[in-house]
PDB file of N, CA and C in Angstrom:
ATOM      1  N   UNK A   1      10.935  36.210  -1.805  1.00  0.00           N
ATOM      2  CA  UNK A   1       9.634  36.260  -2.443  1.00  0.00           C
ATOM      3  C   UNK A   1       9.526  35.166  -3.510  1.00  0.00           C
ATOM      4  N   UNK A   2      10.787  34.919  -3.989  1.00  0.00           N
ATOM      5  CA  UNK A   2      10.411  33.995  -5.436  1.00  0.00           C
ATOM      6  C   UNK A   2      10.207  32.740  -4.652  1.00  0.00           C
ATOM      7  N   UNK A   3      10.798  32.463  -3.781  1.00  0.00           N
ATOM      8  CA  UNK A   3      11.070  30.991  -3.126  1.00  0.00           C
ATOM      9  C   UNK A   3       9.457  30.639  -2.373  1.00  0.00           C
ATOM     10  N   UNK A   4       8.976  31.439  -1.272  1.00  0.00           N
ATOM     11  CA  UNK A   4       7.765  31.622  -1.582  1.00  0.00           C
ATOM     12  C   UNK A   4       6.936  31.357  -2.576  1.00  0.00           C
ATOM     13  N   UNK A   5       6.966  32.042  -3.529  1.00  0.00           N
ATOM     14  CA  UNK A   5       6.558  31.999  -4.665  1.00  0.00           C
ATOM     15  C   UNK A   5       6.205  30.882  -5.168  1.00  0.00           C
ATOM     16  N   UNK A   6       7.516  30.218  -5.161  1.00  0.00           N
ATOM     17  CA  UNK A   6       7.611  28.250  -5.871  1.00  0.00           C
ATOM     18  C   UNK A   6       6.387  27.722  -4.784  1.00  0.00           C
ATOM     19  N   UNK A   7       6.982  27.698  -3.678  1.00  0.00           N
ATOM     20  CA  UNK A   7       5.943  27.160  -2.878  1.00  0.00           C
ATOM     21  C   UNK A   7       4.760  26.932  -3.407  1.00  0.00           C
ATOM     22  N   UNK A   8       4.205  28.078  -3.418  1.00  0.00           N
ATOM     23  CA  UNK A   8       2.683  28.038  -3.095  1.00  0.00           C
ATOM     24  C   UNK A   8       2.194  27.570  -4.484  1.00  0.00           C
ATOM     25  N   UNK A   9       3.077  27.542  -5.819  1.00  0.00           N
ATOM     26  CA  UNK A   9       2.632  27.251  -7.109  1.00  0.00           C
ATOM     27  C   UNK A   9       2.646  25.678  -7.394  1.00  0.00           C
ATOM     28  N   UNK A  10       3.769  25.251  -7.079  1.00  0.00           N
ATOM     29  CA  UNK A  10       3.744  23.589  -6.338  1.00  0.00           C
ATOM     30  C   UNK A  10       2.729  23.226  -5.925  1.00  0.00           C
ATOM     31  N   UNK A  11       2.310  23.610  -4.367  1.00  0.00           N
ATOM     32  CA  UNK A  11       1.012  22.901  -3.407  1.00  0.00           C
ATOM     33  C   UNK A  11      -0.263  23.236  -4.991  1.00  0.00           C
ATOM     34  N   UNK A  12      -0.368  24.375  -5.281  1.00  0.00           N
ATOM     35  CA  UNK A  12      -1.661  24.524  -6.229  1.00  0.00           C
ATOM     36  C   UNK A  12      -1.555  23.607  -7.557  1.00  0.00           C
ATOM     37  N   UNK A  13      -0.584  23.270  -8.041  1.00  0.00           N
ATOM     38  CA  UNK A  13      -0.425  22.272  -9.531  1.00  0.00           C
ATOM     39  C   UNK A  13      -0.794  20.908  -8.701  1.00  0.00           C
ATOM     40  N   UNK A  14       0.107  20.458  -7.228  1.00  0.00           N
ATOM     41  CA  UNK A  14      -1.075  19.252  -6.826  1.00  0.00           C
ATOM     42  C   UNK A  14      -2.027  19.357  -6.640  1.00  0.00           C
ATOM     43  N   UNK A  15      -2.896  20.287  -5.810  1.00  0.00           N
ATOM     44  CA  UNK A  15      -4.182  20.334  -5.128  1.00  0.00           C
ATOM     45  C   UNK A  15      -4.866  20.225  -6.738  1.00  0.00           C
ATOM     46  N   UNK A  16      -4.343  20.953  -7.455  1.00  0.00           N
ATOM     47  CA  UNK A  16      -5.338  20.467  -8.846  1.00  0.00           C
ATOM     48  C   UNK A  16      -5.038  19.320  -9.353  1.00  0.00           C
ATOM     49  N   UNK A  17      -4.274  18.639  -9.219  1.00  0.00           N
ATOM     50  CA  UNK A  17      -3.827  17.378  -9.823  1.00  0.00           C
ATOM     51  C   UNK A  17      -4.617  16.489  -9.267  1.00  0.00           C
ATOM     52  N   UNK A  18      -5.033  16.896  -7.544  1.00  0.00           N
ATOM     53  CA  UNK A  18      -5.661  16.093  -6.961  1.00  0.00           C
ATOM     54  C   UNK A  18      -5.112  14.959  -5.715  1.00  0.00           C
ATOM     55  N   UNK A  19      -4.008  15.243  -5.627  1.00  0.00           N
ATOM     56  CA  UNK A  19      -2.619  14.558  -4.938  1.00  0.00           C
ATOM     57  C   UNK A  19      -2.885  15.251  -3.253  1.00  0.00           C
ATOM     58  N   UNK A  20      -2.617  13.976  -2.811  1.00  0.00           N
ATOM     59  CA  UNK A  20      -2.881  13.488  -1.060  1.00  0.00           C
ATOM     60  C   UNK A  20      -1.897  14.881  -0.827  1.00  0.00           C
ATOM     61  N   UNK A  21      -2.935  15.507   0.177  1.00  0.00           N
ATOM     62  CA  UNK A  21      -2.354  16.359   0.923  1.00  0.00           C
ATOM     63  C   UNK A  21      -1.007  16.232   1.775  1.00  0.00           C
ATOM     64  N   UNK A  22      -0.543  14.864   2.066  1.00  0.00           N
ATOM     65  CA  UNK A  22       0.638  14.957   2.371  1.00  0.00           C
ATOM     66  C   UNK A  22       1.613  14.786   1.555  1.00  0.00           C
ATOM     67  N   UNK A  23       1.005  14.301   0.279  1.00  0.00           N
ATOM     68  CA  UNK A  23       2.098  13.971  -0.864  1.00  0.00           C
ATOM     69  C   UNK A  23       2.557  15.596  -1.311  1.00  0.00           C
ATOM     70  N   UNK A  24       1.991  16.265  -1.377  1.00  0.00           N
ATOM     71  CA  UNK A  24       1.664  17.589  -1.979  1.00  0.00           C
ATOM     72  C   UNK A  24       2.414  18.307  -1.201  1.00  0.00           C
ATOM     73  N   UNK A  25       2.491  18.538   0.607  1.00  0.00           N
ATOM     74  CA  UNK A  25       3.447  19.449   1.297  1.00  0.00           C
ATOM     75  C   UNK A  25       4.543  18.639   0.753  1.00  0.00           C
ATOM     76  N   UNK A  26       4.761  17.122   1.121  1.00  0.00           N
ATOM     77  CA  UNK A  26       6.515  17.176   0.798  1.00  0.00           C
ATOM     78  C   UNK A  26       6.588  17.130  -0.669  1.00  0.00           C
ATOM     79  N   UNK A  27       6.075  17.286  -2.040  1.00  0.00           N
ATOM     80  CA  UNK A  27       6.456  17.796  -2.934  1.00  0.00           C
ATOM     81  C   UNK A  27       7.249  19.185  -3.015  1.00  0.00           C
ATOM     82  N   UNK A  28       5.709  19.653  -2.771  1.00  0.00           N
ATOM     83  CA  UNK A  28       6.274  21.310  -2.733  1.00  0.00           C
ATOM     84  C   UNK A  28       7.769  21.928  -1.676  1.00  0.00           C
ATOM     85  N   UNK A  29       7.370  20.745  -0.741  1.00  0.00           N
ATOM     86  CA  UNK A  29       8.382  21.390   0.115  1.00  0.00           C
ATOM     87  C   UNK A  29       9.970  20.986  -0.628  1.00  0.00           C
ATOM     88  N   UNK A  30      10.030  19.671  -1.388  1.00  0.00           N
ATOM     89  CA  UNK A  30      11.014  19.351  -1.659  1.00  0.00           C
ATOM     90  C   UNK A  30      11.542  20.252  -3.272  1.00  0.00           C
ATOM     91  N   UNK A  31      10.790  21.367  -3.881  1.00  0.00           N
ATOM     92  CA  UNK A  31      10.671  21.702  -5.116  1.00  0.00           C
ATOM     93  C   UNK A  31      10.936  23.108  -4.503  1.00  0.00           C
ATOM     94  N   UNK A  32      10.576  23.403  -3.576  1.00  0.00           N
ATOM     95  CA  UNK A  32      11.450  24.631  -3.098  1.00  0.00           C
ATOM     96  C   UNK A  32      12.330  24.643  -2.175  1.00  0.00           C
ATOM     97  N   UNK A  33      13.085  23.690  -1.560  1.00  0.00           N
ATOM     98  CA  UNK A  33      14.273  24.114  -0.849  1.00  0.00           C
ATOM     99  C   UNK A  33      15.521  23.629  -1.848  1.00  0.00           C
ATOM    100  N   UNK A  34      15.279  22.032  -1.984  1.00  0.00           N
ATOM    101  CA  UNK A  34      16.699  21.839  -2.201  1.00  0.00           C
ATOM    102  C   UNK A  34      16.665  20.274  -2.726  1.00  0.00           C
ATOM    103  N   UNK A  35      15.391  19.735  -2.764  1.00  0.00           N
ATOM    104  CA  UNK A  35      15.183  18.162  -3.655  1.00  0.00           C
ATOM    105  C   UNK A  35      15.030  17.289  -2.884  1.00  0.00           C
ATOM    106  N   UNK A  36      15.457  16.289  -2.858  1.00  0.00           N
ATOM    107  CA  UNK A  36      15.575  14.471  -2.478  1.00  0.00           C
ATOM    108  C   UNK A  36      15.725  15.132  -0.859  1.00  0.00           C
ATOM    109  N   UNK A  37      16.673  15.702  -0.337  1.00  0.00           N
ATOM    110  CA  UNK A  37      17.040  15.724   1.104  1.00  0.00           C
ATOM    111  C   UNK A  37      16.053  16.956   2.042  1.00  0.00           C
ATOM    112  N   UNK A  38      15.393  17.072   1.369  1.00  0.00           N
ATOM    113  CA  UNK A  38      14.121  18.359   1.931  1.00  0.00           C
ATOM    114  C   UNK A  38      13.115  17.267   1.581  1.00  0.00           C
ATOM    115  N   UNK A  39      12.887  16.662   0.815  1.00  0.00           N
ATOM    116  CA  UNK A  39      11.731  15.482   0.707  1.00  0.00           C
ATOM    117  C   UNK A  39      11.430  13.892   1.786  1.00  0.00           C
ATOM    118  N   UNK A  40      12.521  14.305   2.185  1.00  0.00           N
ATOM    119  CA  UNK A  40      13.040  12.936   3.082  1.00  0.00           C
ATOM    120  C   UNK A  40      12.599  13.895   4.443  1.00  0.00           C
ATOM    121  N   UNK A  41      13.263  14.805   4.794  1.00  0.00           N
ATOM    122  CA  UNK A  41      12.943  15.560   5.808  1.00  0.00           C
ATOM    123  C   UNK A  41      11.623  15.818   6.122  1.00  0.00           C
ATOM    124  N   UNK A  42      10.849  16.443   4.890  1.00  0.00           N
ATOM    125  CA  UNK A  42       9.237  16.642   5.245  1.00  0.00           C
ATOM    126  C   UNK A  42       8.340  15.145   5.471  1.00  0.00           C
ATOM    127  N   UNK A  43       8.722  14.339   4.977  1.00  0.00           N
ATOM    128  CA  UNK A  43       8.129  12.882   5.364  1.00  0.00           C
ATOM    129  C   UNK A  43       7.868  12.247   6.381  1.00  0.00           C
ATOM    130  N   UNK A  44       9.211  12.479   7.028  1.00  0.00           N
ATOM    131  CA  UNK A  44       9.566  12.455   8.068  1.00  0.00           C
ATOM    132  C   UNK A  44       9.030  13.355   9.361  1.00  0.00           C
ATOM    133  N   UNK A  45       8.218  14.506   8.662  1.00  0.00           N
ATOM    134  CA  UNK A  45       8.223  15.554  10.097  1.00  0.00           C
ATOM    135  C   UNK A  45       6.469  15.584   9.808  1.00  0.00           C
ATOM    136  N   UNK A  46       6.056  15.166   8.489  1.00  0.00           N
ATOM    137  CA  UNK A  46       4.686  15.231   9.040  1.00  0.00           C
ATOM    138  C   UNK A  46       3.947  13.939   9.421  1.00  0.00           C
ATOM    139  N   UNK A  47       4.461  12.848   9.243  1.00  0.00           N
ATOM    140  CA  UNK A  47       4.951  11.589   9.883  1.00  0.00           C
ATOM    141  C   UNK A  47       3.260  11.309   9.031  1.00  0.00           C
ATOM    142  N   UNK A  48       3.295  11.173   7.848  1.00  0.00           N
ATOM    143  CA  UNK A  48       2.312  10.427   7.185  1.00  0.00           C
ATOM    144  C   UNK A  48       2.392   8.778   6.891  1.00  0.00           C
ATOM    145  N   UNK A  49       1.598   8.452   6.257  1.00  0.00           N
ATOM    146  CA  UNK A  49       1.307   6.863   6.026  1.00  0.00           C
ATOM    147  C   UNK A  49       2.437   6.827   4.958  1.00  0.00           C
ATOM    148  N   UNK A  50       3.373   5.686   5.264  1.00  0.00           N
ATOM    149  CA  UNK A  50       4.831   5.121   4.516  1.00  0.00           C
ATOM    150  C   UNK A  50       4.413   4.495   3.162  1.00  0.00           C
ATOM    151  N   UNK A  51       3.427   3.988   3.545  1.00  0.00           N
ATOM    152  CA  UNK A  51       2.796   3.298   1.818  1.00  0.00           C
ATOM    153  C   UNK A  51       2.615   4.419   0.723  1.00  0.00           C
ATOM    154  N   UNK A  52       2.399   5.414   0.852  1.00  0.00           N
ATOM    155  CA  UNK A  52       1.889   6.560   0.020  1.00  0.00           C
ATOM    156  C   UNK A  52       3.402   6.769  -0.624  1.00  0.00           C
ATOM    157  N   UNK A  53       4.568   6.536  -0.049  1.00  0.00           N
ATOM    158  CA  UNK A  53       5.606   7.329  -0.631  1.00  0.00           C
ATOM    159  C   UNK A  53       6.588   6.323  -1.355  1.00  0.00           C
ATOM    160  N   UNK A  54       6.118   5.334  -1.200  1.00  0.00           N
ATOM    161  CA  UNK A  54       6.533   4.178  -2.027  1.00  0.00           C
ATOM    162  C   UNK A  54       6.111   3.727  -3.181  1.00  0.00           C
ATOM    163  N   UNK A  55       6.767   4.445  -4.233  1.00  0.00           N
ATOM    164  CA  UNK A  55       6.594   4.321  -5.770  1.00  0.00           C
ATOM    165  C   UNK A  55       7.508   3.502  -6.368  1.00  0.00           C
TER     166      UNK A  55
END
């Protein structure tokens, strides 16, 4: 439930921030599993535009 939890509080602090819907799943996704290597993974699987993730 808590892990859940993170989830969905993540996606909502971007969606208000205002942050590209794909930036926002692999945030969240990377803020609730496990960091850098869950962030690389979701990038990868929702196969968004490469420019966006280059900061």
């Amino acid at each position: 439930m808590v892990v859940t939890s993170v989830w969905y509080f993540a996606c909502w602090v971007c969606r208000r921030l205002k942050i590209d819907d794909d930036i926002t799943m692999m945030i969240s996704s990377a803020v609730f599993i496990c960091g850098v290597s869950a962030a690389i993974a979701t990038a990868g699987a929702i196969k968004g535009d490469s420019k966006n993730y280059l900061m």
